[in-house]
Protein backbone atom coordinates (compact mmCIF):
# COMPACT_ATOMS: atom_id res chain seq x y z
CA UNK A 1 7.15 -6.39 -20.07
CA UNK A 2 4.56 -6.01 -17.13
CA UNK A 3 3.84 -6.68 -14.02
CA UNK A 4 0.75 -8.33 -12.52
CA UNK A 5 0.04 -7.46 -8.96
CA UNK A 6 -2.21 -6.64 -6.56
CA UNK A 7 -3.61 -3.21 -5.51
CA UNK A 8 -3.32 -2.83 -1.41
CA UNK A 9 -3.93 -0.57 1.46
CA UNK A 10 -1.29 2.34 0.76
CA UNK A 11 1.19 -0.54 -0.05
CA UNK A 12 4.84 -1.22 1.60
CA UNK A 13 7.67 -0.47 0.03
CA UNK A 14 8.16 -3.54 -1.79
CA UNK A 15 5.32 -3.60 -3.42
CA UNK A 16 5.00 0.37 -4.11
CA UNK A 17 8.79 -0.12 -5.79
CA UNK A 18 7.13 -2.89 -8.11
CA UNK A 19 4.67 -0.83 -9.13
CA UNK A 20 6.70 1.97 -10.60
CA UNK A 21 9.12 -0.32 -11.73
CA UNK A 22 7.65 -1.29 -14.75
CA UNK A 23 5.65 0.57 -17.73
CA UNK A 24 2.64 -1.30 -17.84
CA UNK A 25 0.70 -2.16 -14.72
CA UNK A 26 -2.34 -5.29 -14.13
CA UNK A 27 -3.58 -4.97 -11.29
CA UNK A 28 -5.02 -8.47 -10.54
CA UNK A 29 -9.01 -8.11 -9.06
CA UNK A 30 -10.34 -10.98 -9.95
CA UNK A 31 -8.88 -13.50 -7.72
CA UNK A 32 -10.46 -15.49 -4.60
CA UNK A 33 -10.59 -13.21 -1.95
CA UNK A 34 -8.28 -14.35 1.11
CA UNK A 35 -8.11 -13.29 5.01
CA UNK A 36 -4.57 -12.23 6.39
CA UNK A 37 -3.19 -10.57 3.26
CA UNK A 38 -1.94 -7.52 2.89
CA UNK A 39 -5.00 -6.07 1.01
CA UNK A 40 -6.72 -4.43 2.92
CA UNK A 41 -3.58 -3.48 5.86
CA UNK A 42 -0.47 -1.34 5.52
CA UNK A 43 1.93 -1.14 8.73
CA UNK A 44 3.11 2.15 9.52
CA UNK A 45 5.85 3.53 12.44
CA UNK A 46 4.31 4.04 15.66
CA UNK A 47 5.64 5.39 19.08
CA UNK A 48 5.84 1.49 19.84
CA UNK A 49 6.89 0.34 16.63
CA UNK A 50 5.28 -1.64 14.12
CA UNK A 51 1.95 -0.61 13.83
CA UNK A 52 -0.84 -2.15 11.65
CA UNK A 53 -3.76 -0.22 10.17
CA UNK A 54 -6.62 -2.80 9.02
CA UNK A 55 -9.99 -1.89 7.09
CA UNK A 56 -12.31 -3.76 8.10
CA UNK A 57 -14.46 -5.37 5.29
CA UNK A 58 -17.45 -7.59 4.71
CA UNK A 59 -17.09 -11.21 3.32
CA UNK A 60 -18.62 -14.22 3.37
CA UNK A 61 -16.83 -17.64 5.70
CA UNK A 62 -18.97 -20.04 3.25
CA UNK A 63 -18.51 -19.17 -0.19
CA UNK A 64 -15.64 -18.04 -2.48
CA UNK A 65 -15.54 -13.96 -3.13
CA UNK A 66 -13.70 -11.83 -5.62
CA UNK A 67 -11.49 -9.43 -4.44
CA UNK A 68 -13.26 -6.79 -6.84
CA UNK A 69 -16.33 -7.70 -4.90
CA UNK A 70 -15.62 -6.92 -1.28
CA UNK A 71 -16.98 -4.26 0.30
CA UNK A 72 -15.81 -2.07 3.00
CA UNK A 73 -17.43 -2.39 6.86
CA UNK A 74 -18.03 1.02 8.77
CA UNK A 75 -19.80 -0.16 11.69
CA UNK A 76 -16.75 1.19 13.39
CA UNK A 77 -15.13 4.60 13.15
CA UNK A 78 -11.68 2.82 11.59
CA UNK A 79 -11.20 5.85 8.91
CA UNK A 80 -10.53 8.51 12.03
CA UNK A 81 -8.69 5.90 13.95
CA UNK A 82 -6.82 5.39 10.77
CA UNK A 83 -5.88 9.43 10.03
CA UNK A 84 -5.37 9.85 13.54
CA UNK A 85 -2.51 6.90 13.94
CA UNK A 86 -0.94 8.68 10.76
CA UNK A 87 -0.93 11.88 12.30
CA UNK A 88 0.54 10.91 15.56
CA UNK A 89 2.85 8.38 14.31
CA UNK A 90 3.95 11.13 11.42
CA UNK A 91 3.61 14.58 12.90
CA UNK A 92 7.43 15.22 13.56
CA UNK A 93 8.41 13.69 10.17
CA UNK A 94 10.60 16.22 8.18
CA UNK A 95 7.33 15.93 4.97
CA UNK A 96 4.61 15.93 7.21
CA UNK A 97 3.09 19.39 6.93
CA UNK A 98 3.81 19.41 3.49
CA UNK A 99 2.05 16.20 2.14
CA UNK A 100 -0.88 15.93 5.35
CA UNK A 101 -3.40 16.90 3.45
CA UNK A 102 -3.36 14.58 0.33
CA UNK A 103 -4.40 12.04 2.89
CA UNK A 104 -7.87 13.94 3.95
CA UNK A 105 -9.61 12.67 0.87
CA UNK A 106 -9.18 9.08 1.85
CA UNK A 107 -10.73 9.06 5.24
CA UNK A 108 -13.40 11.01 4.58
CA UNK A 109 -14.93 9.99 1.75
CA UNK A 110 -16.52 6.37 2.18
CA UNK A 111 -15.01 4.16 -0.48
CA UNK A 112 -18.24 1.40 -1.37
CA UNK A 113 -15.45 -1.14 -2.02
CA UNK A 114 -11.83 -2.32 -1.33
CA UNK A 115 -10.34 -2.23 -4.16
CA UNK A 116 -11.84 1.43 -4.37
CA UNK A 117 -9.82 2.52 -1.42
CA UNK A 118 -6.81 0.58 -2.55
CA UNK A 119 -6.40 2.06 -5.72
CA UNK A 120 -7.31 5.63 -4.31
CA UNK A 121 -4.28 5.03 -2.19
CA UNK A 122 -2.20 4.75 -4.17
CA UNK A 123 -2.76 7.01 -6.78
CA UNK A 124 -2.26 9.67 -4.05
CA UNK A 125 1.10 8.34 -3.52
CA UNK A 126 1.68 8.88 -7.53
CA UNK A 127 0.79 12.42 -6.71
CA UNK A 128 2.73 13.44 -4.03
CA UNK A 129 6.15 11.76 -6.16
CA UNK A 130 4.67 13.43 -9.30
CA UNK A 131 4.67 10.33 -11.50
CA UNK A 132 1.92 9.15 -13.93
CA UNK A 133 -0.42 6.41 -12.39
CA UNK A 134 -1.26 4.09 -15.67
CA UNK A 135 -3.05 0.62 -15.15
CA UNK A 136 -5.48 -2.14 -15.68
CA UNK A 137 -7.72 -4.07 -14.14
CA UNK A 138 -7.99 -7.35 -14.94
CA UNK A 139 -11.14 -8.70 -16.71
CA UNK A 140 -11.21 -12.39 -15.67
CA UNK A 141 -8.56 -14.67 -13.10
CA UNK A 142 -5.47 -16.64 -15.01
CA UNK A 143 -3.54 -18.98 -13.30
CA UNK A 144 -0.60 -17.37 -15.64
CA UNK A 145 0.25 -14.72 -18.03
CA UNK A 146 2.87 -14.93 -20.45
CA UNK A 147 4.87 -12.21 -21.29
CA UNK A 148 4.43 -10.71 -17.62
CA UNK A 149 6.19 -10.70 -14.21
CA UNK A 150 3.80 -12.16 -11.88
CA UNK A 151 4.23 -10.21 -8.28
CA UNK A 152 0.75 -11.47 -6.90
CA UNK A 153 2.13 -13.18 -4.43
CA UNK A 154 3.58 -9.87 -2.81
CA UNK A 155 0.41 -9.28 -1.06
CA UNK A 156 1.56 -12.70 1.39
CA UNK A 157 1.60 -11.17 5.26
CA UNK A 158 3.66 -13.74 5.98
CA UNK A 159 6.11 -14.72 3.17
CA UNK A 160 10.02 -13.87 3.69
CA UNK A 161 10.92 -10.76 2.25
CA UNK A 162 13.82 -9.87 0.21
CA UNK A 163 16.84 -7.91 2.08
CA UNK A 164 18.10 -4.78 1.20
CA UNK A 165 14.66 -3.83 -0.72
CA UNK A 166 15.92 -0.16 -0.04
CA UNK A 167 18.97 1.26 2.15
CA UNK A 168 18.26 1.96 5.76
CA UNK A 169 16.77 6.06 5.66
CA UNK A 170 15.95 7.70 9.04
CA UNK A 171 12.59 7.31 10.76
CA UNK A 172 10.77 9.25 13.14
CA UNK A 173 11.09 6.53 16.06
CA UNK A 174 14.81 5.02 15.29
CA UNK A 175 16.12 6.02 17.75
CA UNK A 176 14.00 3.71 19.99
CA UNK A 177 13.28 0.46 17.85
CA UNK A 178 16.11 0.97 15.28
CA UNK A 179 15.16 1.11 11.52
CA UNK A 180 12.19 -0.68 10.69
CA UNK A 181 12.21 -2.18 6.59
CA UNK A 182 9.03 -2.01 4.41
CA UNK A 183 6.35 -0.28 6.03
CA UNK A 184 4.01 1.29 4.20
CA UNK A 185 5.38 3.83 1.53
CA UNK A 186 3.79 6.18 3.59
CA UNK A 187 6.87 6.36 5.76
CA UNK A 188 9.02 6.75 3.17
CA UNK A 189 7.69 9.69 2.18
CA UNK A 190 6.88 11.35 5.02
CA UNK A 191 10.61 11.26 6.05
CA UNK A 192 12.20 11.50 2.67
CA UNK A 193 10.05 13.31 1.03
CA UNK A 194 10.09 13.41 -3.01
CA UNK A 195 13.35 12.29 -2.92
CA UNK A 196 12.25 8.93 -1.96
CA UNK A 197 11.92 7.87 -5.89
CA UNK A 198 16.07 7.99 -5.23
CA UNK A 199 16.39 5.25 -2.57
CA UNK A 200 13.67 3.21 -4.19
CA UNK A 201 16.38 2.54 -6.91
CA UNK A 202 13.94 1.69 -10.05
CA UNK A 203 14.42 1.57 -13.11
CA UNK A 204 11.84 1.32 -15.81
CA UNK A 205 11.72 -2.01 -17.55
């Protein structure tokens, strides 16, 4: 069995849990390119709560786009805006010192695409849990695949998610806003550490 689904913006928990949850990964690229999704924004813990980091990218309001084809905007500074939100948000997380640096690569090296940056992410997110990062990219858009669980639609901002994706973990800011569910798999990580792969609760199919 695999999975079809989208490569995003260091993705939330959800999605990161569906990636490793089965053997062989699609990673869908050739779809319509669509505004509000969670492609190119991951939401993070900040001293206020939910935060949301967005890369800004270029596209066109006219005419239909691939997702493989859109490229990143830097005509503002969003990469040390990005790092520095992490830091702040992240700095008194129990994993912080040890994992900080895997994330250096990422904002300073200037991706020419989305779907660059979005795979980058999270392949450094394989790294830090020390599991293999196998995929593929699709070739051409389907409507459906047989034989495959189809978790494009994960990538929705706004569609209901499921409940108890993972048990409630502590968080760096709990204490203020309570526990906040599927953020990024940043903050996961960051608090938990490499024993996150035990709360995410997969197992291979």
């Amino acid at each position: 069995m695999k999975s079809i689904i989208h490569p995003t913006y260091f993705p939330n928990i959800e999605i990161f849990s569906n990636l490793i949850k089965y053997e062989n990964v699609v990673f869908e690229v050739n779809d319509n390119y669509q505004k509000q999704t969670l492609r190119n924004r991951c939401f993070i813990y900040g001293a206020n709560g939910r935060l949301q980091l967005t890369i800004p990218v270029k596209f066109s309001n006219t005419k239909k786009e691939k997702f493989k084809d859109i490229k990143i905007c830097y005509n503002s500074n969003w990469q040390k805006i990005h790092l520095k939100s992490i830091q702040i948000s992240y700095r008194n997380s129990p994993y912080f010192e040890f994992f900080e640096d895997y994330f250096f690569e990422v904002f300073e090296k200037k991706e020419k695409f989305l779907t660059d940056i979005c795979l980058k992410s999270i392949e450094i997110i394989h790294e830090i849990l020390e599991i293999d990062f196998n995929y593929k990219l699709t070739t051409a858009y389907k409507k459906n695949y047989e034989l495959s669980v189809d978790n494009r639609e994960l990538i929705l901002k706004r569609r209901a998610v499921k409940e108890n994706i993972i048990d409630p973990y502590s968080q760096v800011f709990d204490i203020n806003h309570g526990f906040i569910s599927n953020l990024s798999i940043i903050d996961l990580i960051f608090n938990y550490g490499i024993n996150s792969l035990d709360l995410l609760k997969v197992s291979k199919k």
